[in-house]
PDB file of N, CA and C in Angstrom:
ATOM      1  N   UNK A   1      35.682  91.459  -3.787  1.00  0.00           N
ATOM      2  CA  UNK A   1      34.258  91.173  -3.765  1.00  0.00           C
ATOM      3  C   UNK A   1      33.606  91.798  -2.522  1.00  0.00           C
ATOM      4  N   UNK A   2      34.360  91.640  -1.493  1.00  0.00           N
ATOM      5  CA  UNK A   2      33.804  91.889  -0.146  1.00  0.00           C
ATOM      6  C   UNK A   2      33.988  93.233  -0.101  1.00  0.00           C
ATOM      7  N   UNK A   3      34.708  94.181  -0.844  1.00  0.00           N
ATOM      8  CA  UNK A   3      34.546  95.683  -0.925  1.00  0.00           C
ATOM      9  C   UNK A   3      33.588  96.124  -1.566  1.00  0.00           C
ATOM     10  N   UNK A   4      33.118  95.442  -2.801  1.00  0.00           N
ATOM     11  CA  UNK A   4      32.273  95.646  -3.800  1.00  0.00           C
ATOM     12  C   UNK A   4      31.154  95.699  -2.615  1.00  0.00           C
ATOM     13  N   UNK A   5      30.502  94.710  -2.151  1.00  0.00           N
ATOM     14  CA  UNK A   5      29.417  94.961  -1.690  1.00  0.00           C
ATOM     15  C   UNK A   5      29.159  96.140  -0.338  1.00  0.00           C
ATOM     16  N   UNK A   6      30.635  96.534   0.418  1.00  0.00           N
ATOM     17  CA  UNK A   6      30.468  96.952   1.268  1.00  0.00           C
ATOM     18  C   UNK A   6      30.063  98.472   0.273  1.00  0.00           C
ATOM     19  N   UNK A   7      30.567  99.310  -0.191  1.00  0.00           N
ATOM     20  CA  UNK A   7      30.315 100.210  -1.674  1.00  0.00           C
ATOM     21  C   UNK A   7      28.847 100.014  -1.769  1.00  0.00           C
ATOM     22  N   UNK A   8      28.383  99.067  -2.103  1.00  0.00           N
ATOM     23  CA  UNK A   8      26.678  99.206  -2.528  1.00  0.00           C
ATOM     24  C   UNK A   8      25.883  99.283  -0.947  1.00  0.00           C
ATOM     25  N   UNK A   9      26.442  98.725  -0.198  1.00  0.00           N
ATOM     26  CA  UNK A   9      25.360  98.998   0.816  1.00  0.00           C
ATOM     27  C   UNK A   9      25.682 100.531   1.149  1.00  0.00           C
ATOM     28  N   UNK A  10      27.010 100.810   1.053  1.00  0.00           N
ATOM     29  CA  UNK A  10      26.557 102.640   1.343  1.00  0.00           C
ATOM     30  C   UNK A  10      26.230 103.364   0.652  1.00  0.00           C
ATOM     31  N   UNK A  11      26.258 103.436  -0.951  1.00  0.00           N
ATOM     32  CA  UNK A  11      26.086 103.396  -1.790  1.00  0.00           C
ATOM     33  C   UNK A  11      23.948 103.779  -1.439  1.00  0.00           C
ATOM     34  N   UNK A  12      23.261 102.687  -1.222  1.00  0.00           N
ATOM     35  CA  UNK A  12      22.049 102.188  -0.594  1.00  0.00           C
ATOM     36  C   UNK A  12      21.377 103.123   0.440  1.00  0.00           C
ATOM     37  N   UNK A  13      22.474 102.781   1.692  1.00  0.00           N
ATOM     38  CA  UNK A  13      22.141 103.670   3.112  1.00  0.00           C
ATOM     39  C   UNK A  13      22.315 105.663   2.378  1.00  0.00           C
ATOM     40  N   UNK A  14      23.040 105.715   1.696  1.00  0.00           N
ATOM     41  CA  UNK A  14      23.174 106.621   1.324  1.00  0.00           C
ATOM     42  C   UNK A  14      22.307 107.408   0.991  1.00  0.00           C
ATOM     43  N   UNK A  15      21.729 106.934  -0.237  1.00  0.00           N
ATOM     44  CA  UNK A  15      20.519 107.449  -1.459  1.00  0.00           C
ATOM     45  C   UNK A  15      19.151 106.863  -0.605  1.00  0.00           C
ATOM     46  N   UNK A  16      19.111 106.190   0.652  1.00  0.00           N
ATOM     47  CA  UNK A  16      17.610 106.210   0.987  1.00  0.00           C
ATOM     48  C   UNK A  16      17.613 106.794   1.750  1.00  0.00           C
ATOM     49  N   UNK A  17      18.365 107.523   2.789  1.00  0.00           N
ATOM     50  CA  UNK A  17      18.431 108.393   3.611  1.00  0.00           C
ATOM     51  C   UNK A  17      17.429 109.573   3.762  1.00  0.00           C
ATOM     52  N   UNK A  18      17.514 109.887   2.104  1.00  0.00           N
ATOM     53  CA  UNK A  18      16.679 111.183   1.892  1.00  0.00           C
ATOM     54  C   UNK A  18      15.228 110.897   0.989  1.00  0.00           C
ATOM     55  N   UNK A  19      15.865 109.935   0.836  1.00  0.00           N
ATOM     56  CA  UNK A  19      14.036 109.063  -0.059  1.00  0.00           C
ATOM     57  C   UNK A  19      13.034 108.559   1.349  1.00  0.00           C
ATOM     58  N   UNK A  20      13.841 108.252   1.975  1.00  0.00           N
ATOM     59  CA  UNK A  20      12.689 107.577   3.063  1.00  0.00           C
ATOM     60  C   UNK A  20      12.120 108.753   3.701  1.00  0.00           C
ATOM     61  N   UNK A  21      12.646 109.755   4.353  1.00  0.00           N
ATOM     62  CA  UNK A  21      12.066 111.047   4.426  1.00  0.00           C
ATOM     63  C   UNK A  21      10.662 111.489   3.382  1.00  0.00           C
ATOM     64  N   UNK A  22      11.293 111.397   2.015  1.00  0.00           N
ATOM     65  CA  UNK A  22       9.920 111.894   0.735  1.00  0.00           C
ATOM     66  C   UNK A  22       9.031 111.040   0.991  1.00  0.00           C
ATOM     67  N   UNK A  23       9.409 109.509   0.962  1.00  0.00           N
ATOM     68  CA  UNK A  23       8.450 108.419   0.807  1.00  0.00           C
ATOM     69  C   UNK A  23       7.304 108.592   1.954  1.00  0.00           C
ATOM     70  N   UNK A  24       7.986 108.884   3.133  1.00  0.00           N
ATOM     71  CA  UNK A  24       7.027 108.739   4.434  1.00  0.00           C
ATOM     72  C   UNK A  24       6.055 109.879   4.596  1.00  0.00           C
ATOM     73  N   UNK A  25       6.911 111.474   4.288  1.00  0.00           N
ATOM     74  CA  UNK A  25       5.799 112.572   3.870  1.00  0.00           C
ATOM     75  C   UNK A  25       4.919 111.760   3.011  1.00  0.00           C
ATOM     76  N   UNK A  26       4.882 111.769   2.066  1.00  0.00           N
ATOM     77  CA  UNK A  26       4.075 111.670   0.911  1.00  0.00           C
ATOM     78  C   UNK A  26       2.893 110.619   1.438  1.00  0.00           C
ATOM     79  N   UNK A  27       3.301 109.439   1.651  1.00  0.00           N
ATOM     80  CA  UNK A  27       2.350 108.271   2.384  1.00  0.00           C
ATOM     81  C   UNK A  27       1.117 109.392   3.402  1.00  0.00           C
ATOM     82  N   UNK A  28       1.846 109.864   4.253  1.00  0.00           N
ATOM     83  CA  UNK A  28       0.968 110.885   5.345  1.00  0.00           C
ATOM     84  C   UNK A  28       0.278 111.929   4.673  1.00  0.00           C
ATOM     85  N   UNK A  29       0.780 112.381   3.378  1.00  0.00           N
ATOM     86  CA  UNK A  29       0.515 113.663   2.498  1.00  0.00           C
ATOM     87  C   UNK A  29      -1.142 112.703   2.295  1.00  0.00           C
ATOM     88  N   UNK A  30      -0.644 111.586   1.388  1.00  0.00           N
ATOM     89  CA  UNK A  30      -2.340 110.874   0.558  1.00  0.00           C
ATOM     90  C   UNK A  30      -3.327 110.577   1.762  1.00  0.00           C
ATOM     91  N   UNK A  31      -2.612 110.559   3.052  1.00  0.00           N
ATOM     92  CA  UNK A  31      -4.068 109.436   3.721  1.00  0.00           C
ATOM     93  C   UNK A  31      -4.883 110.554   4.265  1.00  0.00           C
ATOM     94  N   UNK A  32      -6.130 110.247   4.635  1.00  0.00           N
ATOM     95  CA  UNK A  32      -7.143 110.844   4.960  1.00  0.00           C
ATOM     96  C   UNK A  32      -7.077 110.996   6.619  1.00  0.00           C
ATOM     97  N   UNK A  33      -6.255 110.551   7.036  1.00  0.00           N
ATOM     98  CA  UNK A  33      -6.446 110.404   8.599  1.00  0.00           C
ATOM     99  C   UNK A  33      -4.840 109.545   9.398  1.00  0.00           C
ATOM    100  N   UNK A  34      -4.865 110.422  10.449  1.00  0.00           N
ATOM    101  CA  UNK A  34      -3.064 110.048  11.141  1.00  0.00           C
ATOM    102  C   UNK A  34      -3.059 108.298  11.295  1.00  0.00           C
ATOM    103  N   UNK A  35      -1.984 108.089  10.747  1.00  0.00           N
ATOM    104  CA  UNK A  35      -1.354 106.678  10.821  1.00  0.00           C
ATOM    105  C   UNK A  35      -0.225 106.465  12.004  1.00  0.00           C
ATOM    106  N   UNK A  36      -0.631 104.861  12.089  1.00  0.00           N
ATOM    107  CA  UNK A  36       0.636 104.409  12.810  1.00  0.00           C
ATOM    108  C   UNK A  36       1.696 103.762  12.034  1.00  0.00           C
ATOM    109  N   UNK A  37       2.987 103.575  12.846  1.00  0.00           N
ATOM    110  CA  UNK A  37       4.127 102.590  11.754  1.00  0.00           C
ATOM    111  C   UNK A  37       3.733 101.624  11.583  1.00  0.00           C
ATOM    112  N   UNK A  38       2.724 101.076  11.902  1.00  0.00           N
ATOM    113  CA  UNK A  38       2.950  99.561  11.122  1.00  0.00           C
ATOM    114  C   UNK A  38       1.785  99.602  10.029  1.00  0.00           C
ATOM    115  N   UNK A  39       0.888 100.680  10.178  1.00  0.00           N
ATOM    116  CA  UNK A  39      -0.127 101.227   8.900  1.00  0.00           C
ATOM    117  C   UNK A  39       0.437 101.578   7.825  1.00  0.00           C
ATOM    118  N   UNK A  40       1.497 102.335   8.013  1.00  0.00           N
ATOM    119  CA  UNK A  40       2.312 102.691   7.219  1.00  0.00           C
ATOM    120  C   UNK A  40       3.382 101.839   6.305  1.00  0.00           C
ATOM    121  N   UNK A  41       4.046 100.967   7.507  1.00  0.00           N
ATOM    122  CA  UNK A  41       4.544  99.583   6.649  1.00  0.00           C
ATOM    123  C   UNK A  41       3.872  99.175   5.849  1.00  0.00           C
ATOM    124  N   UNK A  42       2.137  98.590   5.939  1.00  0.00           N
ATOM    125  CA  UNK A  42       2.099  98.213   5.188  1.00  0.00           C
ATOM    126  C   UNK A  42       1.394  98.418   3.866  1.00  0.00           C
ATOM    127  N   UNK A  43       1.135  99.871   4.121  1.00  0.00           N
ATOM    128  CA  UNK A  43       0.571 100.595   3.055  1.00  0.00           C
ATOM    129  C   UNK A  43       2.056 100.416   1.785  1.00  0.00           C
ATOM    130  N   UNK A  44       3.298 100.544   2.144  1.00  0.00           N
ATOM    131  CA  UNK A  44       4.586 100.554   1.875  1.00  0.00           C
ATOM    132  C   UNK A  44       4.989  98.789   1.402  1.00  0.00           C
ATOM    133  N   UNK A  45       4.497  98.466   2.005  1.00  0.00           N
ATOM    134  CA  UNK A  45       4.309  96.796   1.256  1.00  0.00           C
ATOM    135  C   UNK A  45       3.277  96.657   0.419  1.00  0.00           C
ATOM    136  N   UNK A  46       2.290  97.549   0.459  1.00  0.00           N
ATOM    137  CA  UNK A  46       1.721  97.303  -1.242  1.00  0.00           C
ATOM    138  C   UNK A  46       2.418  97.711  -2.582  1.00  0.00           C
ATOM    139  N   UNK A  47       3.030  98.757  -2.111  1.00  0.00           N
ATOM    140  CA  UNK A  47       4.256  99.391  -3.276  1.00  0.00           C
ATOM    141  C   UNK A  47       4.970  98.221  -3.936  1.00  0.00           C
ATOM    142  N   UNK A  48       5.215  96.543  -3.459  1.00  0.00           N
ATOM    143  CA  UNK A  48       6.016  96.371  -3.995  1.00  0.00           C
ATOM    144  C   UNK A  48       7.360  95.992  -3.632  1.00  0.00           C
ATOM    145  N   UNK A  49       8.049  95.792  -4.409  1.00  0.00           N
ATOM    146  CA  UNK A  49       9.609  95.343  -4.198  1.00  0.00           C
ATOM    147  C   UNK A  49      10.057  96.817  -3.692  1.00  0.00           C
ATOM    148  N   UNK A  50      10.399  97.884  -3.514  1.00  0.00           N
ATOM    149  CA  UNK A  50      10.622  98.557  -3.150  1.00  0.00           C
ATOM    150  C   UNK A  50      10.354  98.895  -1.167  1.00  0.00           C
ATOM    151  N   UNK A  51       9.838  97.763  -0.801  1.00  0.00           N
ATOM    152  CA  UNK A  51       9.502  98.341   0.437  1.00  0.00           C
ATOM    153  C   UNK A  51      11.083  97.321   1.374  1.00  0.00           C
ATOM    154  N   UNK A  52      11.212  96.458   0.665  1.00  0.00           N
ATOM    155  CA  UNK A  52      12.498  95.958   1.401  1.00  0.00           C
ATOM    156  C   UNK A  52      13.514  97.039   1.642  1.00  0.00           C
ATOM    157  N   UNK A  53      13.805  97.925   1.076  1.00  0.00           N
ATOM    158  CA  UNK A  53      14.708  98.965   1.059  1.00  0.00           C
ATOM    159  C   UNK A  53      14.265  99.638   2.044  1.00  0.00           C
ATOM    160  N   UNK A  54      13.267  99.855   2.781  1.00  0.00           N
ATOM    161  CA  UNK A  54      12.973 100.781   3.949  1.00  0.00           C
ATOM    162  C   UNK A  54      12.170  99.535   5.174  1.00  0.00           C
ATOM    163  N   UNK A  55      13.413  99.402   6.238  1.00  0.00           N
ATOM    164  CA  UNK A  55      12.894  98.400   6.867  1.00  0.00           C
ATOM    165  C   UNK A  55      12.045  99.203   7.894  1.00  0.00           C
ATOM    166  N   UNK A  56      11.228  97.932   8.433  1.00  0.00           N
ATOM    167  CA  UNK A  56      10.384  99.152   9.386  1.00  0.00           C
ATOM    168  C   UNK A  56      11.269  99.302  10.402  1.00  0.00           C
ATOM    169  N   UNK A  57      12.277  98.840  11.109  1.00  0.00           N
ATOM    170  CA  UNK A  57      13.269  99.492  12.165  1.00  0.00           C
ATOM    171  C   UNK A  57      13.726 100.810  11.499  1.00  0.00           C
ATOM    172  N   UNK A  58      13.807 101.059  10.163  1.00  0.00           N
ATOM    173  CA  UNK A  58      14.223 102.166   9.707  1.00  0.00           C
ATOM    174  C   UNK A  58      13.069 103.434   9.980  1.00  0.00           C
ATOM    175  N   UNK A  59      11.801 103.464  10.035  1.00  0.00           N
ATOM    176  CA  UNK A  59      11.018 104.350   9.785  1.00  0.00           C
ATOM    177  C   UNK A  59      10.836 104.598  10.701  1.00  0.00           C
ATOM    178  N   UNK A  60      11.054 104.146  12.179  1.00  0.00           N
ATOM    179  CA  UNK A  60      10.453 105.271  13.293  1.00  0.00           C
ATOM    180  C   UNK A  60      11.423 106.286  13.195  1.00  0.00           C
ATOM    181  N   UNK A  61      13.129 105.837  13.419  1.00  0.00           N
ATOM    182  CA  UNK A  61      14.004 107.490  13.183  1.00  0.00           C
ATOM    183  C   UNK A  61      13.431 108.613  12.472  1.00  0.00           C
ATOM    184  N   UNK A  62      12.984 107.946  11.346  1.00  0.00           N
ATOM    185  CA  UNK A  62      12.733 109.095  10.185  1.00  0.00           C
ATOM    186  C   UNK A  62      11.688 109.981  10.537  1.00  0.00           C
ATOM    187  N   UNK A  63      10.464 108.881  11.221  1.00  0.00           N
ATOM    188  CA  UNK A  63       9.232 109.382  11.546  1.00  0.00           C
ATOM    189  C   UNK A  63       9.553 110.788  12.876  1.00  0.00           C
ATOM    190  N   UNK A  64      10.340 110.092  13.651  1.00  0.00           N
ATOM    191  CA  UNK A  64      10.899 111.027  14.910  1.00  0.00           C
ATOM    192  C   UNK A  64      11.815 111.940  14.195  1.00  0.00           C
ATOM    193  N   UNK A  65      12.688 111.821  13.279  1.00  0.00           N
ATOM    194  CA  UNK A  65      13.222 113.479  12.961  1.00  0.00           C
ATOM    195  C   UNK A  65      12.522 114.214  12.117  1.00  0.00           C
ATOM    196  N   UNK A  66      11.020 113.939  10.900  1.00  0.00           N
ATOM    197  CA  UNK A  66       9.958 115.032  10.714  1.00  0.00           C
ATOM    198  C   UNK A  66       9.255 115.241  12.038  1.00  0.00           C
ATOM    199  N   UNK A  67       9.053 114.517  12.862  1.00  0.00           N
ATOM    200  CA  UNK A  67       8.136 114.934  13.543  1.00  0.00           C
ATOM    201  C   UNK A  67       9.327 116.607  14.323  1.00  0.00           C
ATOM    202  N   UNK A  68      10.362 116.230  14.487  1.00  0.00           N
ATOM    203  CA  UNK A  68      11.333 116.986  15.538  1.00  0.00           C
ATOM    204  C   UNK A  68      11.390 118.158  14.713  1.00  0.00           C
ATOM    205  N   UNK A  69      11.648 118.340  13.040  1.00  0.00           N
ATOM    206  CA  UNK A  69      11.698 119.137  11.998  1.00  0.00           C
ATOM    207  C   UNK A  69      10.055 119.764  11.818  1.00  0.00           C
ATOM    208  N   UNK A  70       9.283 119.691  12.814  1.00  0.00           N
ATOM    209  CA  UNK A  70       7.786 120.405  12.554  1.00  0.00           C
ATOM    210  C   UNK A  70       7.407 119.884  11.529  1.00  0.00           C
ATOM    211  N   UNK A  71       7.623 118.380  10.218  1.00  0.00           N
ATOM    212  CA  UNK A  71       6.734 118.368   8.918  1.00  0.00           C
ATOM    213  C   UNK A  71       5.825 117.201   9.473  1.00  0.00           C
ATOM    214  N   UNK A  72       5.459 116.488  10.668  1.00  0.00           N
ATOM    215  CA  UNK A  72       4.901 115.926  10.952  1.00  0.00           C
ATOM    216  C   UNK A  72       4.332 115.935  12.934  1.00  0.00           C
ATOM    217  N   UNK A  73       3.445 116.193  12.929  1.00  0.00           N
ATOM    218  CA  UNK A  73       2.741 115.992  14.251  1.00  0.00           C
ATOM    219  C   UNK A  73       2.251 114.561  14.940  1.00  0.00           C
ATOM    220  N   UNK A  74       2.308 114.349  16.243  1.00  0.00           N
ATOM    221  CA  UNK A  74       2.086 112.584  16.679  1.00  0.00           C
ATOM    222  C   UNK A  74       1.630 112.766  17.617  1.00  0.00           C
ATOM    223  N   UNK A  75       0.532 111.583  17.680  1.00  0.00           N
ATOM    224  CA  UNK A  75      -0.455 111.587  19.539  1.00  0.00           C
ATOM    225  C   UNK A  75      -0.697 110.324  19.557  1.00  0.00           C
ATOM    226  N   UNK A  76      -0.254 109.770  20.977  1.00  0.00           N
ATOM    227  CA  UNK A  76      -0.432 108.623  21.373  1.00  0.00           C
ATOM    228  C   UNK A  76      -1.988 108.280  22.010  1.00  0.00           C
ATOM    229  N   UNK A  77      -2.444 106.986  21.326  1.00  0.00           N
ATOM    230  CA  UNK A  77      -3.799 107.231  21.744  1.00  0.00           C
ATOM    231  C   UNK A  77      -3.804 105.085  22.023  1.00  0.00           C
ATOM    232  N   UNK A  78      -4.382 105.042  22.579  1.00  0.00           N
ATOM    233  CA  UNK A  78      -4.642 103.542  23.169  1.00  0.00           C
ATOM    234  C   UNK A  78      -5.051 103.219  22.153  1.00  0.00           C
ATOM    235  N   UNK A  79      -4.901 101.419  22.461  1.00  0.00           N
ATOM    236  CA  UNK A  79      -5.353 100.390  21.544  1.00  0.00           C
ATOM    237  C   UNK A  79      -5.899  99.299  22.228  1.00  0.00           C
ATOM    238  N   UNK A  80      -6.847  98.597  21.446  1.00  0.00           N
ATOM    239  CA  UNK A  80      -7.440  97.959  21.484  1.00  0.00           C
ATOM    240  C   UNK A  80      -6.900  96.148  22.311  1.00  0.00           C
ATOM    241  N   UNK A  81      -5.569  96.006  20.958  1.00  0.00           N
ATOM    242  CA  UNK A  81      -5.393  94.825  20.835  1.00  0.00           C
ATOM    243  C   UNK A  81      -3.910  94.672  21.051  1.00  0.00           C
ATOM    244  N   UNK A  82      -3.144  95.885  22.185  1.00  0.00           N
ATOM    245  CA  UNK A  82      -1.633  95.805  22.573  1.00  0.00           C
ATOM    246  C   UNK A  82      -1.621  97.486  23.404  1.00  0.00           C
ATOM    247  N   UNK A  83       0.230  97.749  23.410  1.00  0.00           N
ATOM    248  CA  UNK A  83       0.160  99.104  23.642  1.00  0.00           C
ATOM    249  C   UNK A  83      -0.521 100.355  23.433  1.00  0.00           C
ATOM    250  N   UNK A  84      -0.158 101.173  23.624  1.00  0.00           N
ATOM    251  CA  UNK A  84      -0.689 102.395  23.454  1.00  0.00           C
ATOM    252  C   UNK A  84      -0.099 102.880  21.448  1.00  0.00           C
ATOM    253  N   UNK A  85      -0.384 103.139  20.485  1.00  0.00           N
ATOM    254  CA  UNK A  85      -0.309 103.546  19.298  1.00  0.00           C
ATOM    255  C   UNK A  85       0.002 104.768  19.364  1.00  0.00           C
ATOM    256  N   UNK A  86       1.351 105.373  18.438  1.00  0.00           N
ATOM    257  CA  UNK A  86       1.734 107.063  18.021  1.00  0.00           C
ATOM    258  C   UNK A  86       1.004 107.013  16.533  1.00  0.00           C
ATOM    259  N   UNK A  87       0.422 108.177  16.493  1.00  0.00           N
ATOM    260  CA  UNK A  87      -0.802 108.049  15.339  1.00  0.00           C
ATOM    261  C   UNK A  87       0.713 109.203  14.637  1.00  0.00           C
ATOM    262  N   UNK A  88       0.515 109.290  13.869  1.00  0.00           N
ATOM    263  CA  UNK A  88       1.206 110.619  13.163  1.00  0.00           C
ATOM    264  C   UNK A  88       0.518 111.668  11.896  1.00  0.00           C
ATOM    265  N   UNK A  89       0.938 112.626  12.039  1.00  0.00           N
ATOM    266  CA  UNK A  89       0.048 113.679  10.639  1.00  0.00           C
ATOM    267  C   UNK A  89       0.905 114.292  10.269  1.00  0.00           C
ATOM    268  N   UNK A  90       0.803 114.834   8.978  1.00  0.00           N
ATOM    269  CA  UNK A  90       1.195 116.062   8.180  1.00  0.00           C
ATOM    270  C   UNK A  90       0.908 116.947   8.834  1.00  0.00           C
ATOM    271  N   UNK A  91       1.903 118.259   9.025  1.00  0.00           N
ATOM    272  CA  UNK A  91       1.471 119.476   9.054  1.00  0.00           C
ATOM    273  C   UNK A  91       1.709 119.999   8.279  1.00  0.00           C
ATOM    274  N   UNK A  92       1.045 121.700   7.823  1.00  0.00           N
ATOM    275  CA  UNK A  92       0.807 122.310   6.883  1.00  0.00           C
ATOM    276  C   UNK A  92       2.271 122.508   6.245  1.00  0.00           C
ATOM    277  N   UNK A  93       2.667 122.734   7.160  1.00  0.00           N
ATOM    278  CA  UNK A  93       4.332 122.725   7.053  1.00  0.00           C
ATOM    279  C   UNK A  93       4.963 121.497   6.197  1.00  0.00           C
ATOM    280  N   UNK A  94       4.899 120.894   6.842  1.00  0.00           N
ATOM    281  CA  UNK A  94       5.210 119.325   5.924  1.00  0.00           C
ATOM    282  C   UNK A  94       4.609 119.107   4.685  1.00  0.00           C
ATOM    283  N   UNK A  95       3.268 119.559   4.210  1.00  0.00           N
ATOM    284  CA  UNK A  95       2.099 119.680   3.148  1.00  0.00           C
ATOM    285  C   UNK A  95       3.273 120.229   2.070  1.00  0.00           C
ATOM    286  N   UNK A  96       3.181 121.686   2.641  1.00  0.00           N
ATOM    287  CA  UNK A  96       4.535 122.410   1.622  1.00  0.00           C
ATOM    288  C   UNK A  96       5.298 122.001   1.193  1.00  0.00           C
ATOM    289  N   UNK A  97       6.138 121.472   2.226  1.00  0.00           N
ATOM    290  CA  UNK A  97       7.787 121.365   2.263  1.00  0.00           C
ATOM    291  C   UNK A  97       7.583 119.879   1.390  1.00  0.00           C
ATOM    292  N   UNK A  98       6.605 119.086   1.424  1.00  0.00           N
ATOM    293  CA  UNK A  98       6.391 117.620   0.332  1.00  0.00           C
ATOM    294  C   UNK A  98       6.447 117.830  -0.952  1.00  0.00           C
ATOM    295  N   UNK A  99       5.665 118.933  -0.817  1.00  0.00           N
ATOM    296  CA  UNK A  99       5.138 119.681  -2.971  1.00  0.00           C
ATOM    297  C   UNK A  99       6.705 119.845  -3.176  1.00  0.00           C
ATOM    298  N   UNK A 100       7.603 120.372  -2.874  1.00  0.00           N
ATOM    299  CA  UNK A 100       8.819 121.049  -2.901  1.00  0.00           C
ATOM    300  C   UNK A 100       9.813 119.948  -3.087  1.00  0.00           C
ATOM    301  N   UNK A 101       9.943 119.144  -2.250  1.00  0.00           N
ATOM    302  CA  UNK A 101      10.763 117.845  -2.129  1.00  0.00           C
ATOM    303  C   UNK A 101      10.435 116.782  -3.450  1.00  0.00           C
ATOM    304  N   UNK A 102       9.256 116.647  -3.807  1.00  0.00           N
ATOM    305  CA  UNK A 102       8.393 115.826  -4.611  1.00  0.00           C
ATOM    306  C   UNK A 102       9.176 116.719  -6.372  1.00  0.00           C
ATOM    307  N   UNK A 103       8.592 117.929  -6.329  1.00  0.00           N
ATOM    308  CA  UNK A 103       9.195 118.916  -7.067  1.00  0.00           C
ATOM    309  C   UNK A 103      11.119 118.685  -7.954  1.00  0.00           C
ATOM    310  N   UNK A 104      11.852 118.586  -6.802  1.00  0.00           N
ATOM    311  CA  UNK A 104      13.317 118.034  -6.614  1.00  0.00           C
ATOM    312  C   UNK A 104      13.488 116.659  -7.067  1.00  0.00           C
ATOM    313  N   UNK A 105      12.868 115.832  -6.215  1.00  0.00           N
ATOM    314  CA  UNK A 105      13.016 114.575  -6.926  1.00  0.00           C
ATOM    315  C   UNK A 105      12.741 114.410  -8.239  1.00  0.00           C
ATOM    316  N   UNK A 106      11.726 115.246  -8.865  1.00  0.00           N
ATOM    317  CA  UNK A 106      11.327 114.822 -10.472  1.00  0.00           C
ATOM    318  C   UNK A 106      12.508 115.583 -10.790  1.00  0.00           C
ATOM    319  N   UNK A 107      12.826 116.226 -10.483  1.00  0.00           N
ATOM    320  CA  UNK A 107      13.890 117.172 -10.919  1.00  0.00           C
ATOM    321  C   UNK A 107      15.621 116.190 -11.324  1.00  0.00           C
ATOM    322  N   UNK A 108      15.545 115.824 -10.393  1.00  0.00           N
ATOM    323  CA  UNK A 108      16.857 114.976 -10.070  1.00  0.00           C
ATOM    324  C   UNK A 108      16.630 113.958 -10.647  1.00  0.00           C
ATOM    325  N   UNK A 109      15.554 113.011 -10.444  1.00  0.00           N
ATOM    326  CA  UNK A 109      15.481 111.440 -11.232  1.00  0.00           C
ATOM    327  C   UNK A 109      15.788 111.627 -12.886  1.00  0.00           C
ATOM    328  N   UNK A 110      15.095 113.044 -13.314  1.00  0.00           N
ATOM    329  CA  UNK A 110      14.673 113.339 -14.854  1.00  0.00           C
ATOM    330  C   UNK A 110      16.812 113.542 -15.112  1.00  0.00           C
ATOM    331  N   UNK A 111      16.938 114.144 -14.124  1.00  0.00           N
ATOM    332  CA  UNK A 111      18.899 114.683 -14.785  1.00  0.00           C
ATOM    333  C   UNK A 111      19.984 113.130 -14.173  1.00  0.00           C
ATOM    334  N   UNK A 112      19.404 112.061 -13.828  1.00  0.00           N
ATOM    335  CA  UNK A 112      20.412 111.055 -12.987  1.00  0.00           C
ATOM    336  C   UNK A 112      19.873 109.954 -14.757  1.00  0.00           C
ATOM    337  N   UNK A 113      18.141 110.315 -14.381  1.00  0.00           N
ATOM    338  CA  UNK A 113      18.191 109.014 -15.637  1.00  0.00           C
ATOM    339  C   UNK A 113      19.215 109.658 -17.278  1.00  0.00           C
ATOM    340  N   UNK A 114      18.726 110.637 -17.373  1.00  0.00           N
ATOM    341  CA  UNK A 114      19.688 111.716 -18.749  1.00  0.00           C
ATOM    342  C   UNK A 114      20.815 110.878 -18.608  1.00  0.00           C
ATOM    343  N   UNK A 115      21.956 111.037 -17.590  1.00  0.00           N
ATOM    344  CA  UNK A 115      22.980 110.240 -17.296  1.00  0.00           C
ATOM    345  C   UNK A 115      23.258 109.045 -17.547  1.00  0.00           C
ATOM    346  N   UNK A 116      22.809 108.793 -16.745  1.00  0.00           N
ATOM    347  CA  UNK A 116      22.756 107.468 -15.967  1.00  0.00           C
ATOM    348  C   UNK A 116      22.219 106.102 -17.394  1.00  0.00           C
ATOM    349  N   UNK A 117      21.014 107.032 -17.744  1.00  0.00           N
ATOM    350  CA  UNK A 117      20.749 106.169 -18.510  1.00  0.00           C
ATOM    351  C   UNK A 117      19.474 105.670 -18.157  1.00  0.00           C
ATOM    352  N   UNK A 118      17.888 105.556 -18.738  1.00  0.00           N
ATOM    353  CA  UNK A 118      17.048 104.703 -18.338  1.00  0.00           C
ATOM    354  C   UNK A 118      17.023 103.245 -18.004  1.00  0.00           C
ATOM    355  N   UNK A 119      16.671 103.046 -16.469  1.00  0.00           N
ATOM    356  CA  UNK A 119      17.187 101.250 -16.253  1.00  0.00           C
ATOM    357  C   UNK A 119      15.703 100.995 -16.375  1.00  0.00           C
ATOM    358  N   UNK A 120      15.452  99.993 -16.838  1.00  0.00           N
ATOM    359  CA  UNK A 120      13.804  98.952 -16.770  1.00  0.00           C
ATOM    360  C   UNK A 120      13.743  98.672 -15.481  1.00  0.00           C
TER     361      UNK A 120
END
């Protein structure tokens, strides 16, 4: 039993590794203007049951290796009501490289469900 689950959590860590990357472009791709992580959380908590799977301790790494990979730009700008805030943006670069990634995923979900099988 206790293997079984250790299997699904990597299983988990595994396959979001590279989703949380798409998910977080894409969030920055729709908004009109640079976000912070916890804007972002909870734009990501309207999604749904799906946002437990990406904790917010998980999203600054991610946020810091696009930003390090050029698909996202960040400026720290004061706040109001605590620290100082890292705003973050798309760059054109990232714009691209999203269409492309976004592209793959339909690609892959369309040949895993074939498989796999449609789950409800």
């Amino acid at each position: 039993m206790e293997e079984r689950e250790n299997n699904i959590k990597k299983f988990q860590k595994e396959l979001l590794s590279g989703i949380a990357a798409l998910v977080l472009l894409s969030v920055l791709d729709k908004s009109e203007k640079p976000l912070y992580g916890y804007q972002i959380t909870k734009i990501l908590g309207e999604g749904g049951k799906g946002f437990s799977l990406l904790k917010l301790g998980a999203l600054y790494p991610v946020l810091r290796s696009l930003e390090k990979s050029a698909l996202l730009s960040s400026s720290v700008e004061p706040s109001f009501s605590g620290p100082p805030r890292r705003y973050y943006s798309i760059t054109q670069e990232g714009k691209e490289t999203v269409r492309e990634w976004q592209k793959i995923w339909g690609q892959t979900q369309d040949f895993v469900n074939d498989i796999v099988g449609g789950v409800d």
